[in-house]
N, C-alpha and C. Protein backbone atom coordinates (compact mmCIF):
# COMPACT_ATOMS: atom_id res chain seq x y z
N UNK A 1 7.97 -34.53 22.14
CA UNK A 1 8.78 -34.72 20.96
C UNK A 1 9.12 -33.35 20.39
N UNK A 2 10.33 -33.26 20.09
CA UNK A 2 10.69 -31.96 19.64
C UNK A 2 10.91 -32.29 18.11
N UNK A 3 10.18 -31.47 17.77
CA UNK A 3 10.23 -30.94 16.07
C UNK A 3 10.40 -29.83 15.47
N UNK A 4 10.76 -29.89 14.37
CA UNK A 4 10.88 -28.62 13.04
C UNK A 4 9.45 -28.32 12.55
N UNK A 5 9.01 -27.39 12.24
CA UNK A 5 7.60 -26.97 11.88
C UNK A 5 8.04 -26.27 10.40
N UNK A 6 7.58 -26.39 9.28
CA UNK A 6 7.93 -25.76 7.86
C UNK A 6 6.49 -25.86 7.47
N UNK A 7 5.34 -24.53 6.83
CA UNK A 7 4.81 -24.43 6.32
C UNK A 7 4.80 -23.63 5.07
N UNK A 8 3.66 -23.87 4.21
CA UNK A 8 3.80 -23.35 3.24
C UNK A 8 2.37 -23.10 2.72
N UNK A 9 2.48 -21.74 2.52
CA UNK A 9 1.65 -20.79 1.90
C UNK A 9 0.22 -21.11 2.97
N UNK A 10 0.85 -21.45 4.09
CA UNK A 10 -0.61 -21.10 4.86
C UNK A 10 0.06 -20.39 6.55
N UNK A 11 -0.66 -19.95 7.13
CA UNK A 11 0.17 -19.04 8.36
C UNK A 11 -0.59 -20.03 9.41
N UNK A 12 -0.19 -20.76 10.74
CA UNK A 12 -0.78 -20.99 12.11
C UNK A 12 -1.08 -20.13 12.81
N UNK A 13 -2.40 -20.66 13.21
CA UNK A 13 -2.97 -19.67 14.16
C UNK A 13 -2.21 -20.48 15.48
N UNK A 14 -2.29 -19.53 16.65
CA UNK A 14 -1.75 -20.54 17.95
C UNK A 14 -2.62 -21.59 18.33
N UNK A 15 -4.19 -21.56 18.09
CA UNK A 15 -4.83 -22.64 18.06
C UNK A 15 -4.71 -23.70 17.45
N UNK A 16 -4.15 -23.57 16.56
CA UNK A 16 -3.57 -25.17 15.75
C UNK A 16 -2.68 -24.97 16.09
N UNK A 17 -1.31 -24.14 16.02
CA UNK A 17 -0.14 -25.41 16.53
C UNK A 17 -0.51 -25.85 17.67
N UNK A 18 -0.76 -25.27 19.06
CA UNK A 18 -1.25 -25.91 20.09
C UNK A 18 -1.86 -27.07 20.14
N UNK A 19 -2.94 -27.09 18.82
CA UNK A 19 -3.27 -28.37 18.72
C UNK A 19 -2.53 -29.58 18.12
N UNK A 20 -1.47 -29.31 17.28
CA UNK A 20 -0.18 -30.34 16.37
C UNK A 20 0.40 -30.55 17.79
N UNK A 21 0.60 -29.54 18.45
CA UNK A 21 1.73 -29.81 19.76
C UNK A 21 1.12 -31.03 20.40
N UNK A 22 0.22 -31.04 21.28
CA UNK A 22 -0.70 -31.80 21.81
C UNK A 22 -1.00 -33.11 20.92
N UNK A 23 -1.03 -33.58 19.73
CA UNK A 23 -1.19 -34.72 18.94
C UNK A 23 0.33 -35.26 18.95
N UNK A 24 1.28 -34.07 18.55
CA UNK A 24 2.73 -34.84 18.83
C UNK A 24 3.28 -35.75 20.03
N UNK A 25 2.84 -34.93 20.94
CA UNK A 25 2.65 -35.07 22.71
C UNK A 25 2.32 -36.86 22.61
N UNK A 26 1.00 -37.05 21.98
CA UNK A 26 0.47 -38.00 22.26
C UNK A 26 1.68 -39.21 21.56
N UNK A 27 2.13 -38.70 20.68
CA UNK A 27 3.10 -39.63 19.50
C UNK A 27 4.35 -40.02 20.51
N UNK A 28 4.65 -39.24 21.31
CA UNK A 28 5.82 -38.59 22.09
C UNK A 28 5.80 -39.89 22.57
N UNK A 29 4.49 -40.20 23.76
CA UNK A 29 4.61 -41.50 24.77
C UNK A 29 4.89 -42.83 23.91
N UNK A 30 4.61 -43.27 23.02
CA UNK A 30 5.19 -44.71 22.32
C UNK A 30 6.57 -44.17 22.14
N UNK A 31 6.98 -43.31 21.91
CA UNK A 31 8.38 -43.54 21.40
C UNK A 31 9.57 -43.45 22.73
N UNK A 32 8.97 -43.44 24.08
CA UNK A 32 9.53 -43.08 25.29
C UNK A 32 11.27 -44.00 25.18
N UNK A 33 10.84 -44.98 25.50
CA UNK A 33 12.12 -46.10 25.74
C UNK A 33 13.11 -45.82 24.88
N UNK A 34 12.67 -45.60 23.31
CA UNK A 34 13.72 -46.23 22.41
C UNK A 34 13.65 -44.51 21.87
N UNK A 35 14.03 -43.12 22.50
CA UNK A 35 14.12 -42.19 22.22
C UNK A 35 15.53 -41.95 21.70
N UNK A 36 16.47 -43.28 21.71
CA UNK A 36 17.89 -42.66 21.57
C UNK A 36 18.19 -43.01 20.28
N UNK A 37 16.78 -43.30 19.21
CA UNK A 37 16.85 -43.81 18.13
C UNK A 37 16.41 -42.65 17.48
N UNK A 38 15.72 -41.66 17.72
CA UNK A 38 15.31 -40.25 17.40
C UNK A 38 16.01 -39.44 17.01
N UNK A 39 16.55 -39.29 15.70
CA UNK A 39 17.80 -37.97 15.34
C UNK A 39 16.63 -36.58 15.22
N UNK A 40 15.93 -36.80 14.44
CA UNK A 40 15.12 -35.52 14.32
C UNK A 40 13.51 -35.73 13.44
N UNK A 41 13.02 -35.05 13.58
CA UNK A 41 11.27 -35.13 13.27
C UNK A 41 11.17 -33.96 12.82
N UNK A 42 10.94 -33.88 11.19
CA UNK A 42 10.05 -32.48 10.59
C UNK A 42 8.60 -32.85 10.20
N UNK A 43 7.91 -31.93 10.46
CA UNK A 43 6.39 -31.77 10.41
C UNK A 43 6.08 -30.18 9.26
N UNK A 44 5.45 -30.99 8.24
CA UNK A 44 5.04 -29.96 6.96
C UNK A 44 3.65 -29.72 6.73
N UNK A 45 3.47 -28.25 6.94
CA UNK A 45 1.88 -28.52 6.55
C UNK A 45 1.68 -27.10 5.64
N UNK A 46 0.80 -28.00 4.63
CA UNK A 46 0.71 -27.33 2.95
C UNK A 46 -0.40 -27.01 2.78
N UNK A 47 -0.67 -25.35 1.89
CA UNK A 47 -2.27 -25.37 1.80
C UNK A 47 -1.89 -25.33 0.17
N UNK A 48 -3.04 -25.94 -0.71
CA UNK A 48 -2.91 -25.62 -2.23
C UNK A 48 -4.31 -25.60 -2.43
N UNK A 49 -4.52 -24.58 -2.86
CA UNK A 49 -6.24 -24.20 -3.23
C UNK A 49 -6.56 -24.36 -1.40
N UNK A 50 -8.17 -25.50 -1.83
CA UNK A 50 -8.67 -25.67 -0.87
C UNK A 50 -7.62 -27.04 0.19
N UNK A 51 -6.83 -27.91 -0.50
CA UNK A 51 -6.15 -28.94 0.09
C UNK A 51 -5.19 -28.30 1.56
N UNK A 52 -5.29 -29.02 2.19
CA UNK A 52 -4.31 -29.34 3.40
C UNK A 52 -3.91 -30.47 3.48
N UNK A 53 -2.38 -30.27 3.18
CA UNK A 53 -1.60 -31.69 3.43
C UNK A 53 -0.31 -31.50 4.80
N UNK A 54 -0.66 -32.47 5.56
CA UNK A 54 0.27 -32.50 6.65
C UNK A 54 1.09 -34.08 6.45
N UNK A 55 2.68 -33.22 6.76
CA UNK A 55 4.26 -34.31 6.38
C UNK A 55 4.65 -34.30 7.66
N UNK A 56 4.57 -36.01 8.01
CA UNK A 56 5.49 -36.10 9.12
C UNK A 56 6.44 -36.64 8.97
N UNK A 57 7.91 -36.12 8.74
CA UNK A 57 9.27 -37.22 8.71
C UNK A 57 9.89 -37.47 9.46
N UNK A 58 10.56 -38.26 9.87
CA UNK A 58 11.21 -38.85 11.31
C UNK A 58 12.27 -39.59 10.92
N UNK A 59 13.69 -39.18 11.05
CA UNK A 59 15.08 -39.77 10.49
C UNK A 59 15.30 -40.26 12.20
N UNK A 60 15.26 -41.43 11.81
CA UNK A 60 15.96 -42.46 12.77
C UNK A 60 17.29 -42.86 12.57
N UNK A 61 17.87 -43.45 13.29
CA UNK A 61 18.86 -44.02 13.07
C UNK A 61 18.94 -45.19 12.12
N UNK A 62 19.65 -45.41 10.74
CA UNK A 62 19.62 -46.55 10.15
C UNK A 62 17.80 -46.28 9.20
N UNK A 63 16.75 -45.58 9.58
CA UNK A 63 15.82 -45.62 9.23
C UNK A 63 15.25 -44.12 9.17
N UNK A 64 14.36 -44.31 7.75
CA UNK A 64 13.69 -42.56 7.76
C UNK A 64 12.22 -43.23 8.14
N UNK A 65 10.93 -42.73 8.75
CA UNK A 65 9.49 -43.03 8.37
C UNK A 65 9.13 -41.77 8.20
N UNK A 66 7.96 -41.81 6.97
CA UNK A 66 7.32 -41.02 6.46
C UNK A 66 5.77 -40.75 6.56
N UNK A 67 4.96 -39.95 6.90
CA UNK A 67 3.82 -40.42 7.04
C UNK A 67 2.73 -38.97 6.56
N UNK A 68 1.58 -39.05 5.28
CA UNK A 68 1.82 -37.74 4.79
C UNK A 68 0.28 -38.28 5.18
N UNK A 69 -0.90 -36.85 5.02
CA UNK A 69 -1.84 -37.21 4.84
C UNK A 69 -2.58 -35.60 3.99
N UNK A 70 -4.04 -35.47 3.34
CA UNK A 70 -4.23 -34.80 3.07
C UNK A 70 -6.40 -34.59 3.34
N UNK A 71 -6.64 -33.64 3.00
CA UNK A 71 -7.77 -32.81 3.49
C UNK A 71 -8.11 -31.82 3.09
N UNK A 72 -9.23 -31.45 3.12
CA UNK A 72 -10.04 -29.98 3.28
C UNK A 72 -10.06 -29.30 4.90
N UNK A 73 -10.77 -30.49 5.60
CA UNK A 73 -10.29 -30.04 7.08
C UNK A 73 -9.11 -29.98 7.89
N UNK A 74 -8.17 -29.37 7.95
CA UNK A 74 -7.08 -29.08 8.81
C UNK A 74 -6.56 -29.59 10.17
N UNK A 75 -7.56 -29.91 10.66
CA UNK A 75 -7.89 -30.31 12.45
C UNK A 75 -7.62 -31.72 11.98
N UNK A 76 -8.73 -31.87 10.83
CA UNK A 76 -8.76 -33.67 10.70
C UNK A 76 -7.38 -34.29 10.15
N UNK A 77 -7.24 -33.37 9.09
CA UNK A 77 -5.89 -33.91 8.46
C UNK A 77 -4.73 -34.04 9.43
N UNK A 78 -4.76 -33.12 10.65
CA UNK A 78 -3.65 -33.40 11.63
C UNK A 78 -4.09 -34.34 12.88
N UNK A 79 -5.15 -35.14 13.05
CA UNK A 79 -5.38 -36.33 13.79
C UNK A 79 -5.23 -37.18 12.75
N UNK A 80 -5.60 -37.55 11.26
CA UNK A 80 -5.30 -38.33 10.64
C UNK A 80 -3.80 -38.68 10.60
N UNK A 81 -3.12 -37.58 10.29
CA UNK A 81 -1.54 -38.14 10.31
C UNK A 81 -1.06 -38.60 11.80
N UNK A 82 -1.21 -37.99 12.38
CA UNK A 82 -0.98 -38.13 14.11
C UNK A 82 -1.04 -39.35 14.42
N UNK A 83 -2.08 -40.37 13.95
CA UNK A 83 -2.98 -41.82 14.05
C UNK A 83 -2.37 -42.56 13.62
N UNK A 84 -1.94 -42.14 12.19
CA UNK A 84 -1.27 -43.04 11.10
C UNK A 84 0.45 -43.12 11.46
N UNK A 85 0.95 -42.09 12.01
CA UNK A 85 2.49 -41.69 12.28
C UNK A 85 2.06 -42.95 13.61
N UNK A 86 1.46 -42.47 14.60
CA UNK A 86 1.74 -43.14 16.26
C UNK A 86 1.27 -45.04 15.36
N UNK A 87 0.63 -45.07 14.61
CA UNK A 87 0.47 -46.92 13.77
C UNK A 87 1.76 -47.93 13.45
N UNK A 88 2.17 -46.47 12.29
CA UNK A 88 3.77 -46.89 11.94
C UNK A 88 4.71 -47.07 13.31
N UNK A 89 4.80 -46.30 13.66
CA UNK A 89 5.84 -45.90 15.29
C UNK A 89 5.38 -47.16 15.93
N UNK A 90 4.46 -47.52 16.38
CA UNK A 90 4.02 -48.89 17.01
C UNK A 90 5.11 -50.44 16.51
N UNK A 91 4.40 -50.24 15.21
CA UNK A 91 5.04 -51.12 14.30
C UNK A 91 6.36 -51.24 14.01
N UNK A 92 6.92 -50.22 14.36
CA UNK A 92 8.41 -49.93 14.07
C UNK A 92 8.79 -50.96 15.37
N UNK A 93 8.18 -50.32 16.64
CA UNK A 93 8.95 -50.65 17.97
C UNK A 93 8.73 -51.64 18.05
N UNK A 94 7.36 -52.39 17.44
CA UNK A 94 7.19 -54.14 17.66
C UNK A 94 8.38 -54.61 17.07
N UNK A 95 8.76 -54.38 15.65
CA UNK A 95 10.05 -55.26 15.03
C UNK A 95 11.39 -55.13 15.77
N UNK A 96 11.33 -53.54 16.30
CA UNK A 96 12.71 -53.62 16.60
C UNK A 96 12.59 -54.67 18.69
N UNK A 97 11.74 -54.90 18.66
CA UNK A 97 11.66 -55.84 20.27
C UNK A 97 11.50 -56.91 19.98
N UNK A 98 11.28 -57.33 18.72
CA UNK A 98 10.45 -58.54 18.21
C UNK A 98 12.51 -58.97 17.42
N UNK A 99 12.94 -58.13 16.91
CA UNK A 99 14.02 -58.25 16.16
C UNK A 99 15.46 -58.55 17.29
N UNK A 100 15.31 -57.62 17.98
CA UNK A 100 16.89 -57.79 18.46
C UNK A 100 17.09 -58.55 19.95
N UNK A 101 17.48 -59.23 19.66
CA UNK A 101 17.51 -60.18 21.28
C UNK A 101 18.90 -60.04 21.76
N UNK A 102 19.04 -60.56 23.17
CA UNK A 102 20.13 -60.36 23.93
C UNK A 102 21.08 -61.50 23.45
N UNK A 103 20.86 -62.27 23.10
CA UNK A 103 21.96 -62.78 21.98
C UNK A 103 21.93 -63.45 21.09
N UNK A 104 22.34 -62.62 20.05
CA UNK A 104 21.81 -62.77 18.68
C UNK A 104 22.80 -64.29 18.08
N UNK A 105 23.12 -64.69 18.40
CA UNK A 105 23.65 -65.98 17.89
C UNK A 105 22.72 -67.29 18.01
N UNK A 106 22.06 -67.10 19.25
CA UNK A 106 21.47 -67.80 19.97
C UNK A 106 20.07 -68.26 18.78
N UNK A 107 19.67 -67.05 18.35
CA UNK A 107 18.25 -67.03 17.58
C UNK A 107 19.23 -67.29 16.20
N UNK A 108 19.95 -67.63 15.59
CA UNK A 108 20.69 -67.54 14.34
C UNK A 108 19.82 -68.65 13.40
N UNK A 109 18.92 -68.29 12.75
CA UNK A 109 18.21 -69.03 11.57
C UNK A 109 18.96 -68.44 10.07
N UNK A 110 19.39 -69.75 9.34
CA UNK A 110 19.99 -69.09 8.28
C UNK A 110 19.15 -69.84 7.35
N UNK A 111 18.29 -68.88 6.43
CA UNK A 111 17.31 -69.63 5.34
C UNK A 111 18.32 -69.35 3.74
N UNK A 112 18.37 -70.50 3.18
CA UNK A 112 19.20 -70.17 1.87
C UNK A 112 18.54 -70.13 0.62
N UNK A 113 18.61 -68.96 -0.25
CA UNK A 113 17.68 -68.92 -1.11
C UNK A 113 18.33 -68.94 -2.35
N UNK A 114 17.75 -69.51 -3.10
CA UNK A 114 17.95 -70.29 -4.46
C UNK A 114 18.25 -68.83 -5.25
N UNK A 115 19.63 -68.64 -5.79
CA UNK A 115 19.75 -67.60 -6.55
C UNK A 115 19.49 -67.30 -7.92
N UNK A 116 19.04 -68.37 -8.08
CA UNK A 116 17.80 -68.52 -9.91
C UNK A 116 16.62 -67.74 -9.18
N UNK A 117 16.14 -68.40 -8.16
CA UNK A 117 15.00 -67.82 -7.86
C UNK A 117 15.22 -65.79 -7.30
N UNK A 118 15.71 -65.51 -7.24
CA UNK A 118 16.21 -64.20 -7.14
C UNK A 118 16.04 -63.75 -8.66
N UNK A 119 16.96 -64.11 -9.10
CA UNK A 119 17.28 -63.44 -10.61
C UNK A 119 15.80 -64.07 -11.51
N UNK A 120 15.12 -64.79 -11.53
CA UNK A 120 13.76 -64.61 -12.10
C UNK A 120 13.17 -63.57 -11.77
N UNK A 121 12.85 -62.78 -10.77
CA UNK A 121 12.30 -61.81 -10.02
C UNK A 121 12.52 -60.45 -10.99
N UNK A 122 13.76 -60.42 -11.71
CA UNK A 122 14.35 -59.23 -12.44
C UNK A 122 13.72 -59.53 -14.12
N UNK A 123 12.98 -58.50 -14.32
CA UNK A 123 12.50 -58.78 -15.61
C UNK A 123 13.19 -58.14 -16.29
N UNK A 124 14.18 -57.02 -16.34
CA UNK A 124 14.73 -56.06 -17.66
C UNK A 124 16.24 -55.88 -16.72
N UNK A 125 17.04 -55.88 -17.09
CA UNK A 125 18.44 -55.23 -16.88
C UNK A 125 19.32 -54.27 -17.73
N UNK A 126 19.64 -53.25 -17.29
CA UNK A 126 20.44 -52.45 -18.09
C UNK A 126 21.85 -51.99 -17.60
N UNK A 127 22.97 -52.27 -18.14
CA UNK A 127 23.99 -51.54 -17.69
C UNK A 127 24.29 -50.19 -18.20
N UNK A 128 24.62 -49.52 -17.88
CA UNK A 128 25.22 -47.73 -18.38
C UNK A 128 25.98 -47.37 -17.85
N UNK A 129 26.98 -46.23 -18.39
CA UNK A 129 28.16 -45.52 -17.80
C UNK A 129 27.86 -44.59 -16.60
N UNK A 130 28.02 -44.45 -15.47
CA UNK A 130 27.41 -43.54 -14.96
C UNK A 130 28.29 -41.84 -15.27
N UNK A 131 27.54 -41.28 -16.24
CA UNK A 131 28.14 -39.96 -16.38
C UNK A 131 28.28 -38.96 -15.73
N UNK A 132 29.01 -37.64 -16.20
CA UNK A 132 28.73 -36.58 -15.17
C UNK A 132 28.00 -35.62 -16.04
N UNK A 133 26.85 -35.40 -14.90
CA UNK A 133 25.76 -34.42 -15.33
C UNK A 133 25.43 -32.90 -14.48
N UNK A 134 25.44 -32.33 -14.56
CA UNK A 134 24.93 -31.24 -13.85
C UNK A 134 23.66 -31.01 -13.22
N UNK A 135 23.11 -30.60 -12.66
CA UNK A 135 21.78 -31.15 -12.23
C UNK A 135 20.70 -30.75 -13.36
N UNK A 136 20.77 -29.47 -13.81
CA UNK A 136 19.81 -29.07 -14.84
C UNK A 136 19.77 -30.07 -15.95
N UNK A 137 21.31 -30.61 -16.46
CA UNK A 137 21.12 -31.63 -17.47
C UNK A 137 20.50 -33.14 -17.12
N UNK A 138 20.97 -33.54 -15.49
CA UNK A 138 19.84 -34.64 -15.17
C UNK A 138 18.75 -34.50 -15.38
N UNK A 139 18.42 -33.37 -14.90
CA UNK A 139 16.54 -33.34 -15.28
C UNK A 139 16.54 -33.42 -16.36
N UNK A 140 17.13 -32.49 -17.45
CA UNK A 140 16.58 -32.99 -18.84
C UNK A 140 16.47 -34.56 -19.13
N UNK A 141 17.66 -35.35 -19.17
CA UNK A 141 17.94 -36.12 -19.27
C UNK A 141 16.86 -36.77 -18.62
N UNK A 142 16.31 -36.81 -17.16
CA UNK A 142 14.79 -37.53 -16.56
C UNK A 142 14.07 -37.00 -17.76
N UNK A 143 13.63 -35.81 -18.21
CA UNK A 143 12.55 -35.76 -19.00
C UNK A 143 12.50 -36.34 -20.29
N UNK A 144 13.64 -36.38 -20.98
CA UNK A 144 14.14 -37.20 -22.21
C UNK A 144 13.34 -38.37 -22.09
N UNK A 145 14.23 -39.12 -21.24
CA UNK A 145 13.65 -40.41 -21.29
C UNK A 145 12.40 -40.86 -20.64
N UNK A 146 11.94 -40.06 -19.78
CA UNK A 146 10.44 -40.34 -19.79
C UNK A 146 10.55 -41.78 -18.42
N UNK A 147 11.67 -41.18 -17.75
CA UNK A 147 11.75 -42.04 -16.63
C UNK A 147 11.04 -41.57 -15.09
N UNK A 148 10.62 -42.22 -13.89
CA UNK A 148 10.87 -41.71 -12.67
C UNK A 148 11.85 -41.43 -12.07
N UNK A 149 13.09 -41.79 -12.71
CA UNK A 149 14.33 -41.67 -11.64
C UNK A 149 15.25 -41.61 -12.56
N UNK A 150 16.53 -41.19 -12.51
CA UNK A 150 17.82 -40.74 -13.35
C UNK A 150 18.92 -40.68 -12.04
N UNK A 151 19.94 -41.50 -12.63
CA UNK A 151 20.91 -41.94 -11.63
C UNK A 151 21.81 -41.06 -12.53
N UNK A 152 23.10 -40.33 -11.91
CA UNK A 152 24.01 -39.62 -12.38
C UNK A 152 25.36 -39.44 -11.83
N UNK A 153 26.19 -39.06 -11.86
CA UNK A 153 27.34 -38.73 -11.75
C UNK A 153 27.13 -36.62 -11.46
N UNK A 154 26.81 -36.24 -10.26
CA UNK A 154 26.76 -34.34 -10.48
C UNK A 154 27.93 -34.17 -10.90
N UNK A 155 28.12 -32.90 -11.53
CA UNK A 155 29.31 -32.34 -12.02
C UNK A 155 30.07 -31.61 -11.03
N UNK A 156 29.31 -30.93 -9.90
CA UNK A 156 29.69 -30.21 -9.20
C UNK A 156 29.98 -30.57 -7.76
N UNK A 157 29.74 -31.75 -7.69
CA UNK A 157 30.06 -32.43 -6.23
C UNK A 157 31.11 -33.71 -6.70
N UNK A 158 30.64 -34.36 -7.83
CA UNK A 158 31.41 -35.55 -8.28
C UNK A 158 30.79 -36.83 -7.52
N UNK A 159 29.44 -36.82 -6.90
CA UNK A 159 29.09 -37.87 -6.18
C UNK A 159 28.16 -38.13 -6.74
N UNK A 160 27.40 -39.62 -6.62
CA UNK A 160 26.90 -40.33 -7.18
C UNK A 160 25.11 -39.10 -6.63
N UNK A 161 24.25 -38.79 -7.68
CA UNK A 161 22.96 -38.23 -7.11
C UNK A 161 21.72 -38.97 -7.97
N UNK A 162 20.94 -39.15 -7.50
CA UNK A 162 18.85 -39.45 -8.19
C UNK A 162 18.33 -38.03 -8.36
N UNK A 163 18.13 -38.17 -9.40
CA UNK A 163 16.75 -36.79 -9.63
C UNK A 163 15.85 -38.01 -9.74
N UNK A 164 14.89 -37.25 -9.18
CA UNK A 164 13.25 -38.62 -9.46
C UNK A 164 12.06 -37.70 -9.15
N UNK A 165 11.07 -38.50 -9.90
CA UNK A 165 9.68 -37.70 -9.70
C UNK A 165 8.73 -37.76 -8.58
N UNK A 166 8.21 -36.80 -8.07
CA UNK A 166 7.84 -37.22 -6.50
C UNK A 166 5.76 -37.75 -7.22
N UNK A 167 5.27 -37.97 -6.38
CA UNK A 167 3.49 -38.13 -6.83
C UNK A 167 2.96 -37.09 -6.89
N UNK A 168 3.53 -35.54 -6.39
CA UNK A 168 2.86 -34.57 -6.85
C UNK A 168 3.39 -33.76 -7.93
N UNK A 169 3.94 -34.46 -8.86
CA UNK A 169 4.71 -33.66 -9.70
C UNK A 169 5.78 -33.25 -10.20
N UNK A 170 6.25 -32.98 -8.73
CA UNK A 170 7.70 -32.23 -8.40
C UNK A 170 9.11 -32.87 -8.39
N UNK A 171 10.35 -32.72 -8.34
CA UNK A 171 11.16 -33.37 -8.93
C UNK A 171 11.73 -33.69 -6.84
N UNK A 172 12.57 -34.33 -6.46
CA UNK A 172 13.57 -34.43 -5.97
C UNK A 172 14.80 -35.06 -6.21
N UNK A 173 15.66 -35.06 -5.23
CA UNK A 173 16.93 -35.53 -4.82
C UNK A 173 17.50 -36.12 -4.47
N UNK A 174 18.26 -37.05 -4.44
CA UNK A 174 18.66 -37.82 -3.52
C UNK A 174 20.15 -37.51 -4.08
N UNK A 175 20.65 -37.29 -2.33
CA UNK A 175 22.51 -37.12 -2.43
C UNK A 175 23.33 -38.51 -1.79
N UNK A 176 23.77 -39.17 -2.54
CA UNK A 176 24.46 -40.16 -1.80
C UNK A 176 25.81 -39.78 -1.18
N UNK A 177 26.04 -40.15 0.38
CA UNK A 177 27.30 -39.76 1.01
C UNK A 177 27.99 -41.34 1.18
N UNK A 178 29.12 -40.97 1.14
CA UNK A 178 29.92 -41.98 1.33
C UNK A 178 30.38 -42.88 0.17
């Protein structure tokens, strides 16, 4: 499996990547058949204080999987994710063999669901203008209101963007195309 490697604030020795290489390797063989579903795989590994956290992302086609894990031990934290990534990946390939048949008409189950019962499901609704914000003023605007997420209008692209809060703190992005 070919990947992107991005670390931060810690340096690889060749003994560990050699060793990420070799755990990827192993990830590599489940994903053999359905490799033409593979756009690209980044692998992140973070030191903060004593923590090691290793990011595996994998943009599929139609699908992203994510699979993060964290540690004091380094070695472990990269068989832990390795384990947990090749679990998901399993699971992925069961649905998609389990999902798509050679003709899909054939399997056609249509279940109809009660659209009261949908809209009970929604406890609060809000409509709003979607404005144009700049990104610095989205964030304020996330911090204002004391939300996880802030939907906007950027000023500088004119496309619809999310500022949102990630679990460690930190803010991201989301750019909608199209």
């Amino acid at each position: 499996m070919e990947y992107k490697l991005f670390t931060k604030n810690i340096e690889l020795t060749a003994a560990l990547e050699d060793y990420l290489e070799k755990r990827m390797e192993k990830i590599d063989r489940v994903f053999k058949k359905h490799d033409e579903l593979l756009m690209s795989t980044d692998v992140r590994v973070e030191k903060d204080r004593e923590l090691f956290k290793v990011e595996v992302t994998s943009h599929l086609k139609g699908n992203i999987m994510k699979v993060e894990e964290r540690g004091t031990d380094l070695y472990e934290v990269i068989d832990r994710v390795s384990d947990a990534y090749e679990r998901k990946l399993k699971k992925f390939k069961e649905k998609l063999q389990n999902h798509v048949s050679p003709n899909p008409l054939k399997e056609l189950n249509v279940e109809y669901v009660d659209e009261d019962d949908i809209l009970n499901k929604i406890d609060k609704r809000k409509r709003f203008d979607l404005n144009m914000y700049s990104l610095e003023e989205a964030i304020m605007q996330l911090e204002l209101l004391g939300h996880e997420f802030f939907v906007f209008r950027n000023s500088d692209t004119e496309e619809v963007n999310v500022v949102y809060k990630r679990k460690d703190g930190s803010l991201g992005l989301i750019e909608l195309i199209g």
